[in-house]
N, C-alpha and C. Protein backbone atom coordinates (compact mmCIF):
# COMPACT_ATOMS: atom_id res chain seq x y z
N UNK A 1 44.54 64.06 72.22
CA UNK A 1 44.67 64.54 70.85
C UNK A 1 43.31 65.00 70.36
N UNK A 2 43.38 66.06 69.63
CA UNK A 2 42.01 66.97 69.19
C UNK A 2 41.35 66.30 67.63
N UNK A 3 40.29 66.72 67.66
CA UNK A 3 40.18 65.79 66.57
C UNK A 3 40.43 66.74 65.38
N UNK A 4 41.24 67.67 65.32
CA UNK A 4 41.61 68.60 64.18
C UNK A 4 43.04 68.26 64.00
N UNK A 5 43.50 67.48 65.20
CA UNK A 5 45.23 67.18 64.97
C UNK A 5 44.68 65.46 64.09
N UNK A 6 43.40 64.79 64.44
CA UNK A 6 43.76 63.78 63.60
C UNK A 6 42.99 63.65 61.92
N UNK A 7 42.17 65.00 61.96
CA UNK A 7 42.43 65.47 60.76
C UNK A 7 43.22 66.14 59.75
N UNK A 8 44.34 67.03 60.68
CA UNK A 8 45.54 67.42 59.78
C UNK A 8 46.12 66.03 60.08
N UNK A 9 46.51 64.71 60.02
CA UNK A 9 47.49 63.65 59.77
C UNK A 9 46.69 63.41 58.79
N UNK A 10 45.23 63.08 58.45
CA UNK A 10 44.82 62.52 56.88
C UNK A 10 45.03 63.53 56.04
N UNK A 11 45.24 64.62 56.12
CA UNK A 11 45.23 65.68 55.09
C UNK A 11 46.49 65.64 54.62
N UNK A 12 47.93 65.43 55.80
CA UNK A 12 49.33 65.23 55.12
C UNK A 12 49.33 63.52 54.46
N UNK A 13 48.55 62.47 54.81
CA UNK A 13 48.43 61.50 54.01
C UNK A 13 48.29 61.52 52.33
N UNK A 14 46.78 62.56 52.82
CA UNK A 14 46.48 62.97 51.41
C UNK A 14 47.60 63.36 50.42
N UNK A 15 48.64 64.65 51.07
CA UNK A 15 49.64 65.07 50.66
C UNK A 15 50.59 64.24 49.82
N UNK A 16 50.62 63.42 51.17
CA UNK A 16 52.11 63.00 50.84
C UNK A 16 51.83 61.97 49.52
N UNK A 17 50.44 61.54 49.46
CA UNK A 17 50.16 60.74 48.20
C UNK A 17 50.47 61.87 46.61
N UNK A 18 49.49 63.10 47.15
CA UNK A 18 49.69 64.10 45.75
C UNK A 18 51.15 64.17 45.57
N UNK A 19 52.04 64.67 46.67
CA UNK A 19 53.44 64.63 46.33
C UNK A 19 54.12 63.79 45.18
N UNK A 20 53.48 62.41 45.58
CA UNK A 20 54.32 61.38 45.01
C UNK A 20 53.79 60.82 43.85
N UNK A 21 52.91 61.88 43.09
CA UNK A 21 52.23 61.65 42.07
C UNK A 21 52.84 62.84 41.01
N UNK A 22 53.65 63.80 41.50
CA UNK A 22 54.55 64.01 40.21
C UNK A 22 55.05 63.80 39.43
N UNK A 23 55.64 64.47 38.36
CA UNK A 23 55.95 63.97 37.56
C UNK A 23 57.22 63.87 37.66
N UNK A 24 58.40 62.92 37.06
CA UNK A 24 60.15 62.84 37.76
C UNK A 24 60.25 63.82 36.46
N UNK A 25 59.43 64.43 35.55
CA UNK A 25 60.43 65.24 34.58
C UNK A 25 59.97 66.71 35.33
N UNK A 26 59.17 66.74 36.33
CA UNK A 26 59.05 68.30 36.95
C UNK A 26 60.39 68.27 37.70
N UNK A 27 60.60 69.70 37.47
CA UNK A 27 61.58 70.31 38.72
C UNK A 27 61.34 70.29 40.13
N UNK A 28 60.01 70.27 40.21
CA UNK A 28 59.86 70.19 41.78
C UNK A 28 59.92 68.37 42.10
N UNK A 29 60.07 67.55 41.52
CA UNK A 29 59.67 66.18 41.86
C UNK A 29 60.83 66.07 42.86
N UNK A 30 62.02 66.31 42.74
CA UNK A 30 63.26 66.29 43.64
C UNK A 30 62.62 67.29 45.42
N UNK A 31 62.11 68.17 45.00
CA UNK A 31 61.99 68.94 46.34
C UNK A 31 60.78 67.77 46.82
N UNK A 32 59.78 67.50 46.49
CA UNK A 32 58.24 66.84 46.30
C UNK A 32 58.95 65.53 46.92
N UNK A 33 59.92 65.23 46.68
CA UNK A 33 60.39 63.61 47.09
C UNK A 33 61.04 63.89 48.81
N UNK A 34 62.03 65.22 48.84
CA UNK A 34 62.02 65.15 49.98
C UNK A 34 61.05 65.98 51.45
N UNK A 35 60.02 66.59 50.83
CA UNK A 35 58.98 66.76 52.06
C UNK A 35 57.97 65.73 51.99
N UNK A 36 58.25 64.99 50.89
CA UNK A 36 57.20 63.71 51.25
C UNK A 36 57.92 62.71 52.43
N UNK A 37 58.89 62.57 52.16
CA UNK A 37 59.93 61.83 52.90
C UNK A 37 59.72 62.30 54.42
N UNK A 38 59.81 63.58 54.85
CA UNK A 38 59.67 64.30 56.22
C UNK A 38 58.31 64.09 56.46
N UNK A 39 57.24 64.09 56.07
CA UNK A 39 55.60 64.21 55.80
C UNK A 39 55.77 62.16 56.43
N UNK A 40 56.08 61.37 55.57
CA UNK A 40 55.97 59.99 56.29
C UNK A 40 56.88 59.57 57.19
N UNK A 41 57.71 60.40 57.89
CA UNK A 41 58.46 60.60 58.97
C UNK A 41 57.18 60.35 60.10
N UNK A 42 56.97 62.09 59.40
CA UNK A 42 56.26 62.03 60.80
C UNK A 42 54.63 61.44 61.29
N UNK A 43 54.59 60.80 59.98
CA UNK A 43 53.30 60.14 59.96
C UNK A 43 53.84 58.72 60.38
N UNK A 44 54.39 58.25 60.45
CA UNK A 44 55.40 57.31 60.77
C UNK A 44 55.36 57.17 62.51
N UNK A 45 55.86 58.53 62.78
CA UNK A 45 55.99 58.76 64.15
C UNK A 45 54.40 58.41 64.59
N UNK A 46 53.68 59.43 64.24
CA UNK A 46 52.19 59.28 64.82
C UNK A 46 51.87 58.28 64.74
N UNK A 47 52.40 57.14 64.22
CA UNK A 47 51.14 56.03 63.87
C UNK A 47 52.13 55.05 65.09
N UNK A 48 52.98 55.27 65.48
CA UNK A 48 53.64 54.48 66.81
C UNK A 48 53.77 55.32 68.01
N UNK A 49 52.17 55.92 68.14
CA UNK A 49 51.59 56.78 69.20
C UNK A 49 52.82 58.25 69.77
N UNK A 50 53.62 58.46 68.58
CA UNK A 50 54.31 59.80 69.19
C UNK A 50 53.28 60.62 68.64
N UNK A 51 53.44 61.90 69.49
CA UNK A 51 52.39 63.27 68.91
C UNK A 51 53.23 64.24 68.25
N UNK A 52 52.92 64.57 67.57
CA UNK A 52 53.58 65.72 66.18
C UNK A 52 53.38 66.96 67.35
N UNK A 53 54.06 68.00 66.94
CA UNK A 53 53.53 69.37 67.36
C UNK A 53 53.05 70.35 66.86
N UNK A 54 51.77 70.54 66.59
CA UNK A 54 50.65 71.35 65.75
C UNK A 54 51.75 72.06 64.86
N UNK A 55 52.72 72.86 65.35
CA UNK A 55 53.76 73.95 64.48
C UNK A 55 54.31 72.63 63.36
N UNK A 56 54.58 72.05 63.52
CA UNK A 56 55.72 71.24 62.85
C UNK A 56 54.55 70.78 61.75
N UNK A 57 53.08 70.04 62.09
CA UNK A 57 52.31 70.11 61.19
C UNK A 57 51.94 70.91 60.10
N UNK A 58 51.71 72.26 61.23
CA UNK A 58 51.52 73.17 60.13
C UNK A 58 52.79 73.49 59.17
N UNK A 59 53.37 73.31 59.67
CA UNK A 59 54.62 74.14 58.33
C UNK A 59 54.87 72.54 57.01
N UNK A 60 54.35 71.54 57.73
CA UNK A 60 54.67 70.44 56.52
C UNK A 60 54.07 70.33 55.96
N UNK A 61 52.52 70.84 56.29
CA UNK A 61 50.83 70.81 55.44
C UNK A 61 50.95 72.04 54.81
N UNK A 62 51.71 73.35 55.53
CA UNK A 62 51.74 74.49 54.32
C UNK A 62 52.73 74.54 53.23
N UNK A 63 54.00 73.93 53.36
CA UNK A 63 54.88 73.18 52.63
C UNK A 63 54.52 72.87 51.43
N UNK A 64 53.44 71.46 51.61
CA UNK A 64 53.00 70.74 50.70
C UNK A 64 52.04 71.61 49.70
N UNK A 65 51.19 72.18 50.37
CA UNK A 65 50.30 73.08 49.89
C UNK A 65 51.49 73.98 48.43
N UNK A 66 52.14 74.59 48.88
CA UNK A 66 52.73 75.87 48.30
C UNK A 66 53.37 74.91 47.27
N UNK A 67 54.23 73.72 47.41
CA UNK A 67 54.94 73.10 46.63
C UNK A 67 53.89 72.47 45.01
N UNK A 68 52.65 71.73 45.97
CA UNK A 68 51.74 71.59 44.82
C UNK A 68 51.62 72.71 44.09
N UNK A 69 50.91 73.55 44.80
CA UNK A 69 50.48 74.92 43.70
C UNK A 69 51.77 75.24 43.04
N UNK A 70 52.95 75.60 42.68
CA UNK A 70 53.84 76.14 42.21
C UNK A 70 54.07 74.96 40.66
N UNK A 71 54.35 73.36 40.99
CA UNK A 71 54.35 72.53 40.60
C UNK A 71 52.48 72.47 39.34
N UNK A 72 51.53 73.27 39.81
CA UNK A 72 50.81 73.17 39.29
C UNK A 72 50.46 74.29 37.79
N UNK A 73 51.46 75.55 38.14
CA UNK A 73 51.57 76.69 37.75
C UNK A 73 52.39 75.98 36.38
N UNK A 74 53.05 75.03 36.60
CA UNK A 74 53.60 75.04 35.39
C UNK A 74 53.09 73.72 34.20
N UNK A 75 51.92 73.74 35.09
CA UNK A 75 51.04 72.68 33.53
C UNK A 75 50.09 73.73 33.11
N UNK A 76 50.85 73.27 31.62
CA UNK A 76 50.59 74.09 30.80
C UNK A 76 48.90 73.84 30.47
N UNK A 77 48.29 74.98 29.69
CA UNK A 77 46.87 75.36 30.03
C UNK A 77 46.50 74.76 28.29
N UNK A 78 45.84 73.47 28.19
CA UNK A 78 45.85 72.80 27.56
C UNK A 78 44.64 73.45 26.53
N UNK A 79 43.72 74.38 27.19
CA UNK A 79 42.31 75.18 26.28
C UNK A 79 43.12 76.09 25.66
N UNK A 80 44.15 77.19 26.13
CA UNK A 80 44.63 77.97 25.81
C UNK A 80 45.89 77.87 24.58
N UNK A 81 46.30 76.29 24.46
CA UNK A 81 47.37 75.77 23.91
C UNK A 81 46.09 75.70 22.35
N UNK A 82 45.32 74.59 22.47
CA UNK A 82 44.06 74.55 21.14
C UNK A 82 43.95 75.23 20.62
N UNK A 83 43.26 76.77 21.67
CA UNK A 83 43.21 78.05 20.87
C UNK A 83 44.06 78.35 20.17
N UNK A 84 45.57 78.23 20.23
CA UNK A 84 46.92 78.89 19.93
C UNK A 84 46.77 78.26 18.42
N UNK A 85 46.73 76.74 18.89
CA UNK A 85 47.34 76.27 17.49
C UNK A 85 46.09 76.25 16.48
N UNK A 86 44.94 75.90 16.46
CA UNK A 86 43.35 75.97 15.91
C UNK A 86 43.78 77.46 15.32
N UNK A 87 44.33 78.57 15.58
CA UNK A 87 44.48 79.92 15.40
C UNK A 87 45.24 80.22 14.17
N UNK A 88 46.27 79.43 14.61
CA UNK A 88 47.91 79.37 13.72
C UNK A 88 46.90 78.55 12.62
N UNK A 89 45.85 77.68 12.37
CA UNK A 89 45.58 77.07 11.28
C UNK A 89 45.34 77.88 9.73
């Protein structure tokens, strides 16, 4: 095992922690619950010496990636909210 395959497993750790730090009133928390779920599958697996297959990594680390950012798109921009209302005063 390369030591870039046992740095992508801490990086889906990392993940699978941000995952599960949503919020249950986001829309994505339902999707976020189940690639976290697949994400400690297979971290699961690795840690009782099975090997993941780089592809399967990558698509659960780009997964996570795309799911955060989208999930992030919709907190709202809290400088831009001040301005609004400080404005309306």
């Amino acid at each position: 095992m390369s030591r870039n395959y046992f740095h992508q497993i801490e990086l889906l750790r990392l993940l699978a922690s941000r995952l599960e730090r949503l919020s249950a009133d986001s829309h994505w928390a339902r999707r976020a619950s189940g690639l976290r779920g697949n994400i400690i599958k297979v971290l699961d697996e690795t840690d009782s010496n099975k090997e993941a297959t780089a592809e399967r990594l990558d698509l659960l680390t780009g997964s996570a990636f795309d799911l955060l950012r989208r999930a992030a798109q919709d907190i709202p921009d809290i400088e831009a909210l001040l301005k609004k209302f400080y404005r309306e005063k």
